[in-house]
N, C-alpha and C. Protein backbone atom coordinates (compact mmCIF):
# COMPACT_ATOMS: atom_id res chain seq x y z
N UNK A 1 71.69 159.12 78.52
CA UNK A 1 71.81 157.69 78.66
C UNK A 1 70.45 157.04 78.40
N UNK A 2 70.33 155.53 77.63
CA UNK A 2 69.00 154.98 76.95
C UNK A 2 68.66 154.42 78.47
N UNK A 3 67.71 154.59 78.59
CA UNK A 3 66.16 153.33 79.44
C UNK A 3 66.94 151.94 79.53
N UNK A 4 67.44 151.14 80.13
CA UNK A 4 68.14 150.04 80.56
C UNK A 4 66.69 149.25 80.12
N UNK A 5 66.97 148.32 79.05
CA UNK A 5 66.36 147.45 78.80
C UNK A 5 66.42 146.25 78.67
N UNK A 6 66.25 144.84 78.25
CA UNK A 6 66.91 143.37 78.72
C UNK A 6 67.58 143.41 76.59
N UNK A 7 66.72 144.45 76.14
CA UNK A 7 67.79 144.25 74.78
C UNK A 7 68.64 144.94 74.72
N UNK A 8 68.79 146.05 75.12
CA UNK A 8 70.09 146.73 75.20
C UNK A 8 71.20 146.26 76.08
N UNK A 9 70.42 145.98 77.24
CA UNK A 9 71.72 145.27 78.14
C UNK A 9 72.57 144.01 77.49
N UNK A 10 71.73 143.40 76.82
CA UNK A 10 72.24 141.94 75.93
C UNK A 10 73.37 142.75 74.82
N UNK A 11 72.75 143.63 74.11
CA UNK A 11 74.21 144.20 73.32
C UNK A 11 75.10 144.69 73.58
N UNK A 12 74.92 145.22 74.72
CA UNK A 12 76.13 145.80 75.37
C UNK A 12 76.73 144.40 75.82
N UNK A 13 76.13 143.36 76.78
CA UNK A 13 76.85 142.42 77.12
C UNK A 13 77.88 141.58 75.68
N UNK A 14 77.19 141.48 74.81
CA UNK A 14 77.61 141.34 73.59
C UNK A 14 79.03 141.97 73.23
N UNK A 15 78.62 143.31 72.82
CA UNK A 15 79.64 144.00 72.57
C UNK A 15 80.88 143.57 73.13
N UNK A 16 80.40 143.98 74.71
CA UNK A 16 81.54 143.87 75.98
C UNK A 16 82.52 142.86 75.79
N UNK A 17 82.38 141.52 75.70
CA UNK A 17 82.62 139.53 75.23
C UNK A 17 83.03 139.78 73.71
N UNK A 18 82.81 140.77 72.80
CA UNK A 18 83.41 140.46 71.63
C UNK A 18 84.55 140.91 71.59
N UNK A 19 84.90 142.31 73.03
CA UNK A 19 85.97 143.45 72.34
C UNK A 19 87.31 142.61 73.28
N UNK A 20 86.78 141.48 74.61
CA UNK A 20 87.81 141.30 75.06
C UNK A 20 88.09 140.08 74.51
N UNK A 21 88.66 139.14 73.42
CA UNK A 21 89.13 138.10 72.88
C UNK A 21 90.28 137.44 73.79
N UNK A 22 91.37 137.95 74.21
CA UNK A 22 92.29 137.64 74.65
C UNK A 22 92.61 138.36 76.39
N UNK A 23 92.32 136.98 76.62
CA UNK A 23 92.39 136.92 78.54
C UNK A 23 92.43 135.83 78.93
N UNK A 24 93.17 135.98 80.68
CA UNK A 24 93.33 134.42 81.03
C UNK A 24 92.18 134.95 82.48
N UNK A 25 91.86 134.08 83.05
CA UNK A 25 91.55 134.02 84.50
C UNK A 25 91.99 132.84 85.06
N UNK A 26 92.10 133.53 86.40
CA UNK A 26 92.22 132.94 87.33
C UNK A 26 91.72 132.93 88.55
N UNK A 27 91.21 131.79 88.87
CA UNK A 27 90.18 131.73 89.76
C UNK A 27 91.10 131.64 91.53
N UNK A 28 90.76 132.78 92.31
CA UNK A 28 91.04 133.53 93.35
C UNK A 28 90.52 133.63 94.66
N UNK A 29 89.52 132.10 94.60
CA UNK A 29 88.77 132.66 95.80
C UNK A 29 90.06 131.88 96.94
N UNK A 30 89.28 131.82 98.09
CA UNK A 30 89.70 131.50 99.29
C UNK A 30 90.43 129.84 98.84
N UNK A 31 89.51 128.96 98.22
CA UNK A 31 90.05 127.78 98.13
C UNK A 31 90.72 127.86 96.74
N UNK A 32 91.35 128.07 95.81
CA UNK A 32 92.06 128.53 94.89
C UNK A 32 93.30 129.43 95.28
N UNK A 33 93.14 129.99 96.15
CA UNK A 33 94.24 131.03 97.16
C UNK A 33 95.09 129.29 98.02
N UNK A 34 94.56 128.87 98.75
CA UNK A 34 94.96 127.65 99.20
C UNK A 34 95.56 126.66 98.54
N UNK A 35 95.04 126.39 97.95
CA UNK A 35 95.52 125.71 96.27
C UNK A 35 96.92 125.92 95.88
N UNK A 36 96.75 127.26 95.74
CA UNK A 36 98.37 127.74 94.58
C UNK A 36 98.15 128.78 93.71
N UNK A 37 97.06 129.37 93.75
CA UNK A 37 96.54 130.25 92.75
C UNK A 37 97.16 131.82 92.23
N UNK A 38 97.62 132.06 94.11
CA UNK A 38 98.67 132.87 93.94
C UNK A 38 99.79 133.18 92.83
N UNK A 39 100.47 132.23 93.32
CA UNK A 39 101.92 131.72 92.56
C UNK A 39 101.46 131.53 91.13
N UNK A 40 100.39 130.68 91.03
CA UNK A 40 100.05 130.68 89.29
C UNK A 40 99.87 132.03 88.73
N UNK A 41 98.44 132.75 89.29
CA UNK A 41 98.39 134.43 88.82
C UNK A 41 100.10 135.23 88.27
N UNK A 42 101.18 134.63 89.80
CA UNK A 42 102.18 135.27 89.43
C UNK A 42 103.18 135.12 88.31
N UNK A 43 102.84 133.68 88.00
CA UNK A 43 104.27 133.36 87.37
C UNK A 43 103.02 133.57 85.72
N UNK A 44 101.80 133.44 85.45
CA UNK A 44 101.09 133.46 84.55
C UNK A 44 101.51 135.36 84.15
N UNK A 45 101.65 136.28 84.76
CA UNK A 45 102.01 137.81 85.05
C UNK A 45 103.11 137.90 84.41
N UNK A 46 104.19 137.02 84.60
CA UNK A 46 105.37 137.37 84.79
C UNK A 46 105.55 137.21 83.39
N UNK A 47 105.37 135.98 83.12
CA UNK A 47 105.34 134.84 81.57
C UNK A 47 104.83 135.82 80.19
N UNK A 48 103.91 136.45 80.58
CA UNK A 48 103.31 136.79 79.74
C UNK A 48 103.61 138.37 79.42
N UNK A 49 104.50 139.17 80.77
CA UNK A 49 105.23 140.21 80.38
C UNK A 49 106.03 140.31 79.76
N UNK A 50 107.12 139.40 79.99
CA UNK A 50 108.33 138.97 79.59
C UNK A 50 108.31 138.68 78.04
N UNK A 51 107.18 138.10 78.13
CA UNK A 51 107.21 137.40 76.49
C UNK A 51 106.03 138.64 75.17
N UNK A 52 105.91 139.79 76.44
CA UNK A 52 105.29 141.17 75.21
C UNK A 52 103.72 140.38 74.96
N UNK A 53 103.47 139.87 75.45
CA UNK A 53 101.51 139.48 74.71
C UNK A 53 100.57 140.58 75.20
N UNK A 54 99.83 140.41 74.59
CA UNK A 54 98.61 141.57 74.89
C UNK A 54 97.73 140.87 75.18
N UNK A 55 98.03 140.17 76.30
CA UNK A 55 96.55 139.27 77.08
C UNK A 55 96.47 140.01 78.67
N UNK A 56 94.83 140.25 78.69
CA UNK A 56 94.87 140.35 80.53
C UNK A 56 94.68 139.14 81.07
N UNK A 57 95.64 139.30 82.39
CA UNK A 57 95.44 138.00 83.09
C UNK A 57 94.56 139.02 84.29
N UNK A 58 93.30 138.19 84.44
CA UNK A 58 92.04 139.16 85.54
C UNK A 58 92.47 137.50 86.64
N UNK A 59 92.20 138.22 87.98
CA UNK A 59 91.38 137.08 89.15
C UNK A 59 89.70 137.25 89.11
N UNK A 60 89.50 135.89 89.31
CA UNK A 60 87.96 135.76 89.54
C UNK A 60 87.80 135.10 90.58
N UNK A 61 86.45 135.44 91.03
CA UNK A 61 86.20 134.03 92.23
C UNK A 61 85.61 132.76 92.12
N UNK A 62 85.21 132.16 92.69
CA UNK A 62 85.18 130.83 92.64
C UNK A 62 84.48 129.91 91.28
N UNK A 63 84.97 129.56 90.70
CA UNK A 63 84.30 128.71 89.81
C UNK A 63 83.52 127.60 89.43
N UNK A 64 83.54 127.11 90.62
CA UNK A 64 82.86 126.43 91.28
C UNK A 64 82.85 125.03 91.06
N UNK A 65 84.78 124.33 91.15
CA UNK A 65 85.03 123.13 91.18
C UNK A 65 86.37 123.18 92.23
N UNK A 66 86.13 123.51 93.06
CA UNK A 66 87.07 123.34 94.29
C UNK A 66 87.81 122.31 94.46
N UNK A 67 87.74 121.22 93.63
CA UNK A 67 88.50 120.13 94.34
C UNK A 67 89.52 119.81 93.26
N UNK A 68 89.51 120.73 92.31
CA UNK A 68 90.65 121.02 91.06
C UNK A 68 91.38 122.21 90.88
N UNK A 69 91.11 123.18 92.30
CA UNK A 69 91.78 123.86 92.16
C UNK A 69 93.10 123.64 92.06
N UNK A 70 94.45 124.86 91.47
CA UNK A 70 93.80 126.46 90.90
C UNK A 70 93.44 125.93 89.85
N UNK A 71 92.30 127.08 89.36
CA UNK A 71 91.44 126.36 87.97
C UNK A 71 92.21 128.14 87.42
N UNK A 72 92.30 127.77 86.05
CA UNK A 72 92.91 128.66 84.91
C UNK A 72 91.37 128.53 83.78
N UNK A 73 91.05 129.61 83.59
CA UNK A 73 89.73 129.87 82.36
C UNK A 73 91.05 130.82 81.29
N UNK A 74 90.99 130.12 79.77
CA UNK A 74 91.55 130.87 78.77
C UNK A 74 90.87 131.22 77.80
N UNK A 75 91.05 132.23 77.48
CA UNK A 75 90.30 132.47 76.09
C UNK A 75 91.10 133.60 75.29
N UNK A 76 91.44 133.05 73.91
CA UNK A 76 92.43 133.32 73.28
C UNK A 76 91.98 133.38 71.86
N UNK A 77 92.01 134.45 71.26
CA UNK A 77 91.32 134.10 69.49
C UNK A 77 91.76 133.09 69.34
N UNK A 78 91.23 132.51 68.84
CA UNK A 78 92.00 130.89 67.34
C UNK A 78 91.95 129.97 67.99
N UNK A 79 91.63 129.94 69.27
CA UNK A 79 91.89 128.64 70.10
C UNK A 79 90.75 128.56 70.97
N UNK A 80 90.19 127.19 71.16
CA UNK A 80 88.80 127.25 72.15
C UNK A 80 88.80 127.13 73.20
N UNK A 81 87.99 128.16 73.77
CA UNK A 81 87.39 128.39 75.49
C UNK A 81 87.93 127.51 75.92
N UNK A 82 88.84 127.32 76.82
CA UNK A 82 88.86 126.21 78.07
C UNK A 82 89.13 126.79 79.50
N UNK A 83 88.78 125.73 80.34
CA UNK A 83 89.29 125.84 81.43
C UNK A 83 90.28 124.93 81.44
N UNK A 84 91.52 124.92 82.82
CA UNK A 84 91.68 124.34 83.15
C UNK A 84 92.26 123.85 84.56
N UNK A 85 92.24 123.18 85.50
CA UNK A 85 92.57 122.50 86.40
C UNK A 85 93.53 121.79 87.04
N UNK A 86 93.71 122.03 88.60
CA UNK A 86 95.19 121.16 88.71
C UNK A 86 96.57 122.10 88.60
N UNK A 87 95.89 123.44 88.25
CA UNK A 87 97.47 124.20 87.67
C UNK A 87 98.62 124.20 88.70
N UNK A 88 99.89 124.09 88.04
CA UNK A 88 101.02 124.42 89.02
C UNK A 88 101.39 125.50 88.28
N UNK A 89 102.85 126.00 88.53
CA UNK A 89 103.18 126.87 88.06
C UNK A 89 103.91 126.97 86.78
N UNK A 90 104.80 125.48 86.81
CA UNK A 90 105.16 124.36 85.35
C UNK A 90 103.73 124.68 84.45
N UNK A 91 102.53 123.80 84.47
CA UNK A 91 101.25 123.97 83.75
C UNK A 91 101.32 125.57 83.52
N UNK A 92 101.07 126.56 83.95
CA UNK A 92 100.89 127.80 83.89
C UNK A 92 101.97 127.92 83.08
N UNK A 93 103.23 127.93 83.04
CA UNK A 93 103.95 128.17 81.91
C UNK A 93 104.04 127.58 80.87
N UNK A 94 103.64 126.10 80.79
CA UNK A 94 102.66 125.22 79.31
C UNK A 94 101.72 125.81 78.67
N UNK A 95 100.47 126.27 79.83
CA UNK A 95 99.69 127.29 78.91
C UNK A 95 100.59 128.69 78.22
N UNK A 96 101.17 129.23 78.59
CA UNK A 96 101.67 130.47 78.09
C UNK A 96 102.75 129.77 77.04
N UNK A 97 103.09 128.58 77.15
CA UNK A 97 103.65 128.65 76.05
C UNK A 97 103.22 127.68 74.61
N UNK A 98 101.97 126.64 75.12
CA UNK A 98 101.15 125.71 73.93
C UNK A 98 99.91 126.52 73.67
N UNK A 99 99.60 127.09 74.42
CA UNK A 99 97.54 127.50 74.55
C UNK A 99 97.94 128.87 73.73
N UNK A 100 98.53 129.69 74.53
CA UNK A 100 98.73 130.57 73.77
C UNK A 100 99.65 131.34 72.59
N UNK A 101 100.79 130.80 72.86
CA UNK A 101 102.00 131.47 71.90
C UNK A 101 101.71 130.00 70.75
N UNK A 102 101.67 128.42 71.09
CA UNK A 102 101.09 127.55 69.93
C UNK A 102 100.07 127.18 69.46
N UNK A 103 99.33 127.97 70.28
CA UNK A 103 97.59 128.03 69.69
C UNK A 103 97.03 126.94 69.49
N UNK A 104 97.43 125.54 70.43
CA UNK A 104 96.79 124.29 70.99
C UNK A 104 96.41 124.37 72.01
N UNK A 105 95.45 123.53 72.18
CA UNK A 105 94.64 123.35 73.83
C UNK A 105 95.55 121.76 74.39
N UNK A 106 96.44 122.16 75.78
CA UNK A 106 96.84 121.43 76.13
C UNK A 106 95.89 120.68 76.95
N UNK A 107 95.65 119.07 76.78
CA UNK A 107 95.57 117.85 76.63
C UNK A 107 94.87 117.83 78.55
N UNK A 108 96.88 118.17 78.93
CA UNK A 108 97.20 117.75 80.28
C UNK A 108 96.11 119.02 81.14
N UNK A 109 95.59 118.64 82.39
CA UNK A 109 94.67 119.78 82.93
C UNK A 109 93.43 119.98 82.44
N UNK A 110 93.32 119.49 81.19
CA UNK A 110 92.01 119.96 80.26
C UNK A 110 90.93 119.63 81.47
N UNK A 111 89.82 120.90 81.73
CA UNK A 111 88.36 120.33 82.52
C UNK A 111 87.30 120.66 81.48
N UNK A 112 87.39 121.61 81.08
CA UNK A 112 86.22 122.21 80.03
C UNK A 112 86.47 123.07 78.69
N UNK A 113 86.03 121.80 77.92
CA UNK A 113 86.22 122.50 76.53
C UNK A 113 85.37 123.32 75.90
């Protein structure tokens, strides 16, 4: 194994961010759990089995806008980084079916483009 260096660690971090293209998060902490975040993770699980995609849906913790929780982070080839905010479980199945299967960034929820 190489000497851990701040340039090697950067390519590997590199690498790491190029190989995963397609993933959702969901943000899981305590106030996101309160929220609805649950139920979103689940029905975002379910949606996306059902319908055969090859996306991971990961939990993360806090993202650090609590007062919009559950917050949803997507990132999907062809379509740009967003977050978004406010999710129900309706929204969660908008994303799985505009963000990702129509490869638009829905409008509604948008926090960060």
């Amino acid at each position: 194994m190489d000497k851990l260096t701040k340039d090697n660690f950067q390519k590997a971090k590199n690498d790491s961010v190029q190989k995963k293209t397609n993933w959702i998060k969901v943000g899981m902490s305590t106030c996101g759990i309160a929220a609805g975040a649950r139920e979103v993770y689940d029905t975002l699980t379910e949606e996306v089995k059902r319908r055969n995609l090859n996306i991971d849906i990961l939990k993360t913790g806090c993202l650090g806008m609590c007062y919009i929780e559950p917050l949803v982070e997507v990132c999907i080839e062809g379509v740009p980084h967003v977050v978004y905010g406010n999710v129900d479980t309706k929204a969660a199945l908008g994303i799985v079916d505009k963000h990702i299967c129509g490869k638009r960034v829905m409008n509604d929820h948008l926090v960060i483009k």
